[in-house]
PDB file of N, CA and C in Angstrom:
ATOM      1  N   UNK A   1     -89.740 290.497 -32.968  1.00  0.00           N
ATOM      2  CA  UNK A   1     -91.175 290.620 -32.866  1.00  0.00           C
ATOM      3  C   UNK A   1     -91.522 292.085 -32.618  1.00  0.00           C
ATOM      4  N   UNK A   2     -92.782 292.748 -33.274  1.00  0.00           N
ATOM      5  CA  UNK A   2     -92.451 293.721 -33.282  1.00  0.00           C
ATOM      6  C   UNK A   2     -93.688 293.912 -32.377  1.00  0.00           C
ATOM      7  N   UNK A   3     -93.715 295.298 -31.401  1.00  0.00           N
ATOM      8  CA  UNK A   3     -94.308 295.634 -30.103  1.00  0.00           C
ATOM      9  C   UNK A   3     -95.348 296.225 -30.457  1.00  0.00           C
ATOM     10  N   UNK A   4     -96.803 295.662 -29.695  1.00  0.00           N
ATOM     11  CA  UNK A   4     -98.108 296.188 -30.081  1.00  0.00           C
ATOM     12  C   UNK A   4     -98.361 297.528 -29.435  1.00  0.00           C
ATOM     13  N   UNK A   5     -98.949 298.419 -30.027  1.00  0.00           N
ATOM     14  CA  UNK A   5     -99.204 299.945 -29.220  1.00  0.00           C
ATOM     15  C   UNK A   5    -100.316 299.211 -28.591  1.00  0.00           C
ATOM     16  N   UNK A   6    -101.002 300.263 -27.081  1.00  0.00           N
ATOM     17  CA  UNK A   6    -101.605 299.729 -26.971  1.00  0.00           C
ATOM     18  C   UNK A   6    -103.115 300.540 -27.083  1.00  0.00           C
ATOM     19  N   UNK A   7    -104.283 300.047 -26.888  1.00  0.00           N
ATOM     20  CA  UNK A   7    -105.599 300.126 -27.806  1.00  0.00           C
ATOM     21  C   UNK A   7    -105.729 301.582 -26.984  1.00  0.00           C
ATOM     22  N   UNK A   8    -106.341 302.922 -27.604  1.00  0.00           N
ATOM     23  CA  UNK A   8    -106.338 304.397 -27.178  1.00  0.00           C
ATOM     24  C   UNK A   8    -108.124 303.996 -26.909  1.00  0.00           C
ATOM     25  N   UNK A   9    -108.787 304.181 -25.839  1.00  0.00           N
ATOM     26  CA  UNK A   9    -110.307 303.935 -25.842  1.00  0.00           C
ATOM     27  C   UNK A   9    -110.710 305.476 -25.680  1.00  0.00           C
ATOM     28  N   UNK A  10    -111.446 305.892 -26.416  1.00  0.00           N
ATOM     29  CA  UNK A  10    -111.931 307.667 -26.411  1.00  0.00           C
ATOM     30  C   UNK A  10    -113.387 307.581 -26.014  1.00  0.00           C
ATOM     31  N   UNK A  11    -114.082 306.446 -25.320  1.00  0.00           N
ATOM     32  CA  UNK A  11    -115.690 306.520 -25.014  1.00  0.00           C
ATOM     33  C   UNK A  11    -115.320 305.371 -24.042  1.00  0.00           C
ATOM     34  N   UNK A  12    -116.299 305.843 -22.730  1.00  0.00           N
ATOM     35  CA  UNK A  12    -116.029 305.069 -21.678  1.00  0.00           C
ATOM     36  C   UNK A  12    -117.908 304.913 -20.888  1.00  0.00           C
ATOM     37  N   UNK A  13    -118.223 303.565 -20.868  1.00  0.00           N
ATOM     38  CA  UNK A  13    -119.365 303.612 -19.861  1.00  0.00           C
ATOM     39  C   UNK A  13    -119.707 302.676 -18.802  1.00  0.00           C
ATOM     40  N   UNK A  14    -119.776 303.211 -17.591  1.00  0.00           N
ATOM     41  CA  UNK A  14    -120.365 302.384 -16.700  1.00  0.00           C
ATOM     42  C   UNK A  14    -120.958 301.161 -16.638  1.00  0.00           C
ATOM     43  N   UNK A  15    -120.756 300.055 -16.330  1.00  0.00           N
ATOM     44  CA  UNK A  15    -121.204 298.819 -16.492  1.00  0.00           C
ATOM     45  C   UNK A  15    -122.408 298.457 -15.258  1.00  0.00           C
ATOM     46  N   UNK A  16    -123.190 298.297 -16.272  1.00  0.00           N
ATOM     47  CA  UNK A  16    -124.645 297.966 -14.776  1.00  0.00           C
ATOM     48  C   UNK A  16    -124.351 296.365 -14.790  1.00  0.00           C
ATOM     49  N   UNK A  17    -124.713 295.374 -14.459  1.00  0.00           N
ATOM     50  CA  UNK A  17    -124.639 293.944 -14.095  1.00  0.00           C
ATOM     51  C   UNK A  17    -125.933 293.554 -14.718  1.00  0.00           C
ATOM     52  N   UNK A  18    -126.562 292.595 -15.449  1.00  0.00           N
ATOM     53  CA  UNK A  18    -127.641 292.730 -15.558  1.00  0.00           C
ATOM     54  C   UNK A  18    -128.106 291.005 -16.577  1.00  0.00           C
ATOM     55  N   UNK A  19    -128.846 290.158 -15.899  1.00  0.00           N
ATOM     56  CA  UNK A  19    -128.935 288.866 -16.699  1.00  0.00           C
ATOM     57  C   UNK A  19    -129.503 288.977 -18.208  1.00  0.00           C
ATOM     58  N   UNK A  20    -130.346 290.062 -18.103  1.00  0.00           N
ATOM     59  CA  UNK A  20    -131.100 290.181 -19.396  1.00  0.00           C
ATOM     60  C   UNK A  20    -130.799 291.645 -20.050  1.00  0.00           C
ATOM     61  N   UNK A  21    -130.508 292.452 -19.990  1.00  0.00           N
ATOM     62  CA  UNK A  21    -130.267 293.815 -20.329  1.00  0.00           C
ATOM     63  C   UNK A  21    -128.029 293.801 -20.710  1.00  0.00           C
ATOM     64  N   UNK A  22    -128.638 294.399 -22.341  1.00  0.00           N
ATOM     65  CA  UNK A  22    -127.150 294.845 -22.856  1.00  0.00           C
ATOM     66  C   UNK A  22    -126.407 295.700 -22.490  1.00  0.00           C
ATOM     67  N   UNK A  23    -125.151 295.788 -22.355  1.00  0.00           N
ATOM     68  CA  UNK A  23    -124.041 296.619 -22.373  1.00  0.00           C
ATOM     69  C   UNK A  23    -124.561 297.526 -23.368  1.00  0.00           C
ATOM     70  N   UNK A  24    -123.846 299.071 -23.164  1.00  0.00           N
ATOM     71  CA  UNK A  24    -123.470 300.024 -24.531  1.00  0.00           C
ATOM     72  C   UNK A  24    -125.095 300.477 -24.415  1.00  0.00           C
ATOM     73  N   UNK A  25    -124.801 301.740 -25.727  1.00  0.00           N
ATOM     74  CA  UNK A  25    -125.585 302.267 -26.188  1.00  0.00           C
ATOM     75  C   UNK A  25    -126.506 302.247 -26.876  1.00  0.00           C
ATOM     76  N   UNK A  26    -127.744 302.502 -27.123  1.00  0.00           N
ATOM     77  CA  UNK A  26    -128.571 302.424 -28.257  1.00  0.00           C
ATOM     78  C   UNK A  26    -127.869 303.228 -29.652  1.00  0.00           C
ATOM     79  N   UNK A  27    -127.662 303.017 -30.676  1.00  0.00           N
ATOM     80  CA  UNK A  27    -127.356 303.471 -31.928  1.00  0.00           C
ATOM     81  C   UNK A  27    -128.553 304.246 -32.575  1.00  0.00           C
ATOM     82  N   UNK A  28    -128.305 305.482 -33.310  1.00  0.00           N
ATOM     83  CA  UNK A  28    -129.567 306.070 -33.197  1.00  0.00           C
ATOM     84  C   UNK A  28    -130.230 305.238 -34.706  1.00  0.00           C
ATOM     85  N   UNK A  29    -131.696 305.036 -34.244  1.00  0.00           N
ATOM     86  CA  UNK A  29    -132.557 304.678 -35.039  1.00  0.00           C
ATOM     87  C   UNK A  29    -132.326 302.901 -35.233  1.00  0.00           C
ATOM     88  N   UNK A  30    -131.895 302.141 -35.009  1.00  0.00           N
ATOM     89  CA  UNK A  30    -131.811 300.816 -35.260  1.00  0.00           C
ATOM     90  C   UNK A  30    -132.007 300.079 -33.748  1.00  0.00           C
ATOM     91  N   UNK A  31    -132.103 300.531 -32.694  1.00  0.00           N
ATOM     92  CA  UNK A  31    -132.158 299.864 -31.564  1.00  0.00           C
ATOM     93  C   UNK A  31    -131.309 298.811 -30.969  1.00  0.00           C
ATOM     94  N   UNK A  32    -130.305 298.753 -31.607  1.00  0.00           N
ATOM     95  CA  UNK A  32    -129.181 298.033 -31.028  1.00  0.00           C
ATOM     96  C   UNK A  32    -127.949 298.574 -30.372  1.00  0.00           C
ATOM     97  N   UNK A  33    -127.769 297.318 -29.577  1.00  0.00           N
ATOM     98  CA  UNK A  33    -126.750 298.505 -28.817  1.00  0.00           C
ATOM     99  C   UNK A  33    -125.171 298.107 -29.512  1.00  0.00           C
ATOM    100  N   UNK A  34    -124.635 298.821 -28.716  1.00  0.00           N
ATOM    101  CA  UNK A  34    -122.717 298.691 -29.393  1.00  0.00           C
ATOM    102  C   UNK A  34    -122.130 298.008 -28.125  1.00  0.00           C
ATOM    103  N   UNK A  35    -121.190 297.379 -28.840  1.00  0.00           N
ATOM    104  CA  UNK A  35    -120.611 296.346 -27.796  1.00  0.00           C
ATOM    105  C   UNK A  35    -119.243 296.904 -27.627  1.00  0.00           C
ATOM    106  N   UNK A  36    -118.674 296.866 -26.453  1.00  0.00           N
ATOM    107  CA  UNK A  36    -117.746 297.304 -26.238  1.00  0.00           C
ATOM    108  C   UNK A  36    -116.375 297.125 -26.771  1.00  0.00           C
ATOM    109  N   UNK A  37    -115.131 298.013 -26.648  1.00  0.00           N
ATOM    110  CA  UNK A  37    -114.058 296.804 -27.388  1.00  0.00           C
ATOM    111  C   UNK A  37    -113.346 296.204 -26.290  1.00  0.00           C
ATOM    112  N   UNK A  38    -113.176 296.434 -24.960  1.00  0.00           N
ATOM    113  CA  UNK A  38    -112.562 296.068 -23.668  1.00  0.00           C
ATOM    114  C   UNK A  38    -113.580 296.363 -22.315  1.00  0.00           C
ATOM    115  N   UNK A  39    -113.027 295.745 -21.252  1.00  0.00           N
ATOM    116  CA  UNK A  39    -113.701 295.770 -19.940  1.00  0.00           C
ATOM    117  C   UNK A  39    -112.574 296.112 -19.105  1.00  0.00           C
ATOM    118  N   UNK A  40    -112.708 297.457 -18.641  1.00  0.00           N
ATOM    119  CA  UNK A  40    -111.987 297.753 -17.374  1.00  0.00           C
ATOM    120  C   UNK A  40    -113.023 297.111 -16.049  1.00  0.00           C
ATOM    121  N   UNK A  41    -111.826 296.527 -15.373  1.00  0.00           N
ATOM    122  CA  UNK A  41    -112.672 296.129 -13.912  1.00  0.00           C
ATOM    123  C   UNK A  41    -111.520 296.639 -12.602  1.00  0.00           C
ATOM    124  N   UNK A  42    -112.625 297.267 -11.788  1.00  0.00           N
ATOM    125  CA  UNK A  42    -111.537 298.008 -10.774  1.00  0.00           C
ATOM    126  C   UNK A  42    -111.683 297.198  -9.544  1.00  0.00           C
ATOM    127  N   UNK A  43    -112.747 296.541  -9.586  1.00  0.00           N
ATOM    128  CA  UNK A  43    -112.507 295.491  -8.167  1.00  0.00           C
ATOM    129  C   UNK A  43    -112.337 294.124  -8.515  1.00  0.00           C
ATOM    130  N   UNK A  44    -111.285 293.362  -8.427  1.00  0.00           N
ATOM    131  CA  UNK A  44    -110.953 292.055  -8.385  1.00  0.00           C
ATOM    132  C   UNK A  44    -112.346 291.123  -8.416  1.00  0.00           C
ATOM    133  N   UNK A  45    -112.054 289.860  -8.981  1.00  0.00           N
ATOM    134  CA  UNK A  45    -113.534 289.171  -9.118  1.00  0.00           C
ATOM    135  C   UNK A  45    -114.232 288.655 -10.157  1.00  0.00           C
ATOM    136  N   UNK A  46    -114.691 287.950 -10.442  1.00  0.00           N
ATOM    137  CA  UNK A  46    -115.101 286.919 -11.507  1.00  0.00           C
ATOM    138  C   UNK A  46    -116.365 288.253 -12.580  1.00  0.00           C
ATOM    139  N   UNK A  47    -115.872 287.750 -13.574  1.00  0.00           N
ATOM    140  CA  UNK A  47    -117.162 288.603 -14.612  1.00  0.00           C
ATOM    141  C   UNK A  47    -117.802 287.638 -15.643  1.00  0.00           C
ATOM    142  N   UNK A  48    -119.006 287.101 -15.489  1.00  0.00           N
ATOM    143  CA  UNK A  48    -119.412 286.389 -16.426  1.00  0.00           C
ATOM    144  C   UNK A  48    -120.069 287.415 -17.755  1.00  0.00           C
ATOM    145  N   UNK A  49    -119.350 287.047 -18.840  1.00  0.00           N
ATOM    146  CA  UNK A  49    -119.647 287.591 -19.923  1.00  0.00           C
ATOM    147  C   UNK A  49    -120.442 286.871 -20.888  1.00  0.00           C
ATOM    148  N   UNK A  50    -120.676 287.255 -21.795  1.00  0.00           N
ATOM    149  CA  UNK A  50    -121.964 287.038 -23.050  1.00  0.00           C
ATOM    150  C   UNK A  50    -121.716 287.477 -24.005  1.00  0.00           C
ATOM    151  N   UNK A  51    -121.355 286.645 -25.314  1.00  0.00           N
ATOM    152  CA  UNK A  51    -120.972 287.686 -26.326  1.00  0.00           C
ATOM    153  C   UNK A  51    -122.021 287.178 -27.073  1.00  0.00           C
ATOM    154  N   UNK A  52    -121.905 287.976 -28.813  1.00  0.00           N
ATOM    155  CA  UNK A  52    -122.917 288.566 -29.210  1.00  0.00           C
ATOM    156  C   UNK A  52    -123.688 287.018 -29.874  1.00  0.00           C
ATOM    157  N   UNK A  53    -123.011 286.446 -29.705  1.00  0.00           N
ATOM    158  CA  UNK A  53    -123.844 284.723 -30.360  1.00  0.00           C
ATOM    159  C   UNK A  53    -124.503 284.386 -28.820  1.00  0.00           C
ATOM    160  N   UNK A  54    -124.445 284.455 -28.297  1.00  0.00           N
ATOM    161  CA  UNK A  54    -124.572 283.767 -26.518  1.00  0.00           C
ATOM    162  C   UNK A  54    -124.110 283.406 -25.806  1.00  0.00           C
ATOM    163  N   UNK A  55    -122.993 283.241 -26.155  1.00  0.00           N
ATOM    164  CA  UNK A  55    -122.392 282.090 -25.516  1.00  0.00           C
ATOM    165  C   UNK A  55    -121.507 282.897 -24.216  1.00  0.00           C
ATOM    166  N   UNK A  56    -121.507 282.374 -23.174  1.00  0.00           N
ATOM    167  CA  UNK A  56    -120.991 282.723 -21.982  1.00  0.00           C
ATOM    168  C   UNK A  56    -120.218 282.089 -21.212  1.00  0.00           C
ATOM    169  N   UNK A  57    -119.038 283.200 -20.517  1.00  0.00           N
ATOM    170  CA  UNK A  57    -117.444 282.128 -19.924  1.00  0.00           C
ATOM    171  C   UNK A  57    -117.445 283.284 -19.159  1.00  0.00           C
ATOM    172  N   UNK A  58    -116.572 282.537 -17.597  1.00  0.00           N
ATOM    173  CA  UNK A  58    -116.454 283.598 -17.012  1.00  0.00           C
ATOM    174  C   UNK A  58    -114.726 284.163 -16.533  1.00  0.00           C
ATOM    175  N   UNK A  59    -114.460 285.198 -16.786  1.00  0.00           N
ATOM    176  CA  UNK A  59    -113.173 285.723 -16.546  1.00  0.00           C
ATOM    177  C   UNK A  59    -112.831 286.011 -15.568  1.00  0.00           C
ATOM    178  N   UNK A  60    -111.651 285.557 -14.971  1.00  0.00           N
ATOM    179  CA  UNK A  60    -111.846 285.866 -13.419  1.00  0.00           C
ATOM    180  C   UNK A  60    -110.359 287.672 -13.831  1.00  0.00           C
ATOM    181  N   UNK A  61    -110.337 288.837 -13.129  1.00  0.00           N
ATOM    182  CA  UNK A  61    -109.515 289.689 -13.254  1.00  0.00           C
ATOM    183  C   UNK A  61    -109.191 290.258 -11.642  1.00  0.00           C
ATOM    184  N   UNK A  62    -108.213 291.089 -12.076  1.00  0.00           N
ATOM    185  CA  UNK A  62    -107.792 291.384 -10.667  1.00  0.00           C
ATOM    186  C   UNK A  62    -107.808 292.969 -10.724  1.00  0.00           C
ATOM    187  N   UNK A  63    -108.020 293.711  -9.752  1.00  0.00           N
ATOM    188  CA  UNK A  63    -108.273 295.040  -9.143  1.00  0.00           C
ATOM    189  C   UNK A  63    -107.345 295.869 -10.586  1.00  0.00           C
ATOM    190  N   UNK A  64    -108.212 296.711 -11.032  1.00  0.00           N
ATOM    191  CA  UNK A  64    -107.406 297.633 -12.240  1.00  0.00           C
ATOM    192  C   UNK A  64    -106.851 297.056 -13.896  1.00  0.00           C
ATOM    193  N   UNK A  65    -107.389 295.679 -14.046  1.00  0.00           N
ATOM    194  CA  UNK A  65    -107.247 295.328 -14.982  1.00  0.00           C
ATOM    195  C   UNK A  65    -108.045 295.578 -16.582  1.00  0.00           C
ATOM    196  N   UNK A  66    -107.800 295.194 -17.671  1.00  0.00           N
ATOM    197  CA  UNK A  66    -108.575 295.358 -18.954  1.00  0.00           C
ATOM    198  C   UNK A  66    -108.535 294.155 -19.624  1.00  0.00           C
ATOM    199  N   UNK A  67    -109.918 293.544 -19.613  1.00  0.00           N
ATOM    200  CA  UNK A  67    -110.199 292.038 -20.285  1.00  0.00           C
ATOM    201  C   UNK A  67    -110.192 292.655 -21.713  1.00  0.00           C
ATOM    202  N   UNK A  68    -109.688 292.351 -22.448  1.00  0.00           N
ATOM    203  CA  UNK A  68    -109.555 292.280 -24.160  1.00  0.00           C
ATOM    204  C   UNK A  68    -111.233 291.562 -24.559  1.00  0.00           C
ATOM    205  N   UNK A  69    -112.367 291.909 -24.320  1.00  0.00           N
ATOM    206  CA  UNK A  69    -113.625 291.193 -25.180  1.00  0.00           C
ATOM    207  C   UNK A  69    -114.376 292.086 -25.376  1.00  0.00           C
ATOM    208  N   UNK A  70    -115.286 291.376 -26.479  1.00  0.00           N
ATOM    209  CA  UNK A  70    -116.415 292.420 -26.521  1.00  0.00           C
ATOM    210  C   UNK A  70    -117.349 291.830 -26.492  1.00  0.00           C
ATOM    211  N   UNK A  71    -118.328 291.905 -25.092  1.00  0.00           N
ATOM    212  CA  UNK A  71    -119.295 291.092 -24.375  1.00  0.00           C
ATOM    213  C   UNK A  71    -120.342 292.141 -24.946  1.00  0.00           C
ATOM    214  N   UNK A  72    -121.378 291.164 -25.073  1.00  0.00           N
ATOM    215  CA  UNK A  72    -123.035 292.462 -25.196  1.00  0.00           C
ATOM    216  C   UNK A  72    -123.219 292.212 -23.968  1.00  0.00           C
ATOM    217  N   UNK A  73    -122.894 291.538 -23.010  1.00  0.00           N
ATOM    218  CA  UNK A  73    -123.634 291.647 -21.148  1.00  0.00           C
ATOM    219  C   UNK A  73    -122.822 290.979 -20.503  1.00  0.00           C
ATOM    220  N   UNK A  74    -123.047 291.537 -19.486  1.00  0.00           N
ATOM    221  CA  UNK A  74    -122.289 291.109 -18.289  1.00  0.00           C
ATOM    222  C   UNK A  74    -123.738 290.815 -16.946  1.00  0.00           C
ATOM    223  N   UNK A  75    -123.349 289.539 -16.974  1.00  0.00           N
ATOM    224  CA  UNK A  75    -124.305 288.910 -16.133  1.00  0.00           C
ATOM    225  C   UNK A  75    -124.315 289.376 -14.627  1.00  0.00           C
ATOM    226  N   UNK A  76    -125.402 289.422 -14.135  1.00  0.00           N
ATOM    227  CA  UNK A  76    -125.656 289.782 -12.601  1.00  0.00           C
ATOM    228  C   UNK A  76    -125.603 288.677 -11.677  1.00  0.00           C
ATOM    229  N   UNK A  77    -125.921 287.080 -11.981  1.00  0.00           N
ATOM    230  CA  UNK A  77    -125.703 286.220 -11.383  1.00  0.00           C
ATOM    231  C   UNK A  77    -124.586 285.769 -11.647  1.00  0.00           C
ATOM    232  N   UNK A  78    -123.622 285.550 -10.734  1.00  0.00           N
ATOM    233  CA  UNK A  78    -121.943 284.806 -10.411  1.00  0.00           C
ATOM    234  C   UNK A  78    -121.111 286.252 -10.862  1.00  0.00           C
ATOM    235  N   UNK A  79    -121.330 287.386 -10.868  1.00  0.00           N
ATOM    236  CA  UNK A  79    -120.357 287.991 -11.347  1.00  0.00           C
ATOM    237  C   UNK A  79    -119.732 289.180  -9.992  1.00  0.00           C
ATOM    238  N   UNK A  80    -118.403 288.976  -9.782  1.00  0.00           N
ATOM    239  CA  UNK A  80    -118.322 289.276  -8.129  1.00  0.00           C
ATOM    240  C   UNK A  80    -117.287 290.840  -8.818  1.00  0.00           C
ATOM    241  N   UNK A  81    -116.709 290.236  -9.521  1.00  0.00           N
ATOM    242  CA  UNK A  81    -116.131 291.838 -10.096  1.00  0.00           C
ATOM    243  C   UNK A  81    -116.924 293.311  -9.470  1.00  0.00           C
ATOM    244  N   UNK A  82    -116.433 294.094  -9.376  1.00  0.00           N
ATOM    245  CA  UNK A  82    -116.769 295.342  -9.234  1.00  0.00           C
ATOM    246  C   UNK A  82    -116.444 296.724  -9.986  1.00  0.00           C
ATOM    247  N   UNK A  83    -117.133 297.764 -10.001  1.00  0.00           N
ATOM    248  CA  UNK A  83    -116.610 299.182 -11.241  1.00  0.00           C
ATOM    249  C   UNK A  83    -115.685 298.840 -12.004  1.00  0.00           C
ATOM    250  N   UNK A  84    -117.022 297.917 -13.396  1.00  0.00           N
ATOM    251  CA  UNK A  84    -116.680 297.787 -14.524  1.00  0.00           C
ATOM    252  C   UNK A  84    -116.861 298.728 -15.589  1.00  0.00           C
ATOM    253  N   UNK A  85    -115.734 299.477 -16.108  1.00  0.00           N
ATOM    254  CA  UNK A  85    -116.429 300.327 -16.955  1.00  0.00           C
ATOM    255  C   UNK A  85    -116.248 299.682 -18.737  1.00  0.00           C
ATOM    256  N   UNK A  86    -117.226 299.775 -19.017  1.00  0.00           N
ATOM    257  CA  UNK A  86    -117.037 299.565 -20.679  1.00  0.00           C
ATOM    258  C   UNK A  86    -116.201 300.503 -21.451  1.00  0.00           C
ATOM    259  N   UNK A  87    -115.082 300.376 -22.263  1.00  0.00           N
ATOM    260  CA  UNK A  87    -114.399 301.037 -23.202  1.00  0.00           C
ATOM    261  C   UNK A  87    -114.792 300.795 -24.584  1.00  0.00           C
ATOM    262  N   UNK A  88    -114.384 301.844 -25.721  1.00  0.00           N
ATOM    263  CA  UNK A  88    -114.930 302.183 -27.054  1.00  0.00           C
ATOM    264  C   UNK A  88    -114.002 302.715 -27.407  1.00  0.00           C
ATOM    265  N   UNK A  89    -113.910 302.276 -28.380  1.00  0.00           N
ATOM    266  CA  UNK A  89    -112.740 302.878 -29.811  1.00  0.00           C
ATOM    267  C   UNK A  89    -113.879 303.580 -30.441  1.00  0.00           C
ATOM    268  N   UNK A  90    -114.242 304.737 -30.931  1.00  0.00           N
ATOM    269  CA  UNK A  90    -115.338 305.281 -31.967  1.00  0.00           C
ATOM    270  C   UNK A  90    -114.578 306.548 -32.851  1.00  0.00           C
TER     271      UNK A  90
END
């Protein structure tokens, strides 16, 4: 089996918590934002995520880990995680 490199992220942003408000950036001129390709989380703790259809599950991670998703939000209610930063491949 042959061994995966692993993903190089060159754009990194702060994760606010937020029930109604997206992850990522505005893209210029179209108003949408970019969804991340991973979630670093530095404090242990449940992250309820949202991806780009709606649908929402919550991941529980532990202190210094990287969830493999690409959530448009990360919910403010039930989400106990702490300094989540969003990663980007661009």
């Amino acid at each position: 089996m042959a061994s995966q490199t692993p993903a190089a992220y060159n754009k990194w942003l702060a994760i606010t918590k937020s029930d109604t408000v997206a992850i990522g950036e505005t893209t210029a001129g179209d108003g949408n934002a970019v969804v991340p390709d991973a979630i670093f989380v530095g404090g242990a703790g449940n992250v309820v995520a949202v991806s780009e259809s709606g649908d929402t599950a919550t991941f529980t991670a532990v202190a210094g880990s990287t969830i493999l998703i690409r959530p448009k939000r990360v919910n403010s209610t039930s989400t106990t995680a702490t300094a989540m930063v969003a990663l980007f491949q661009v």
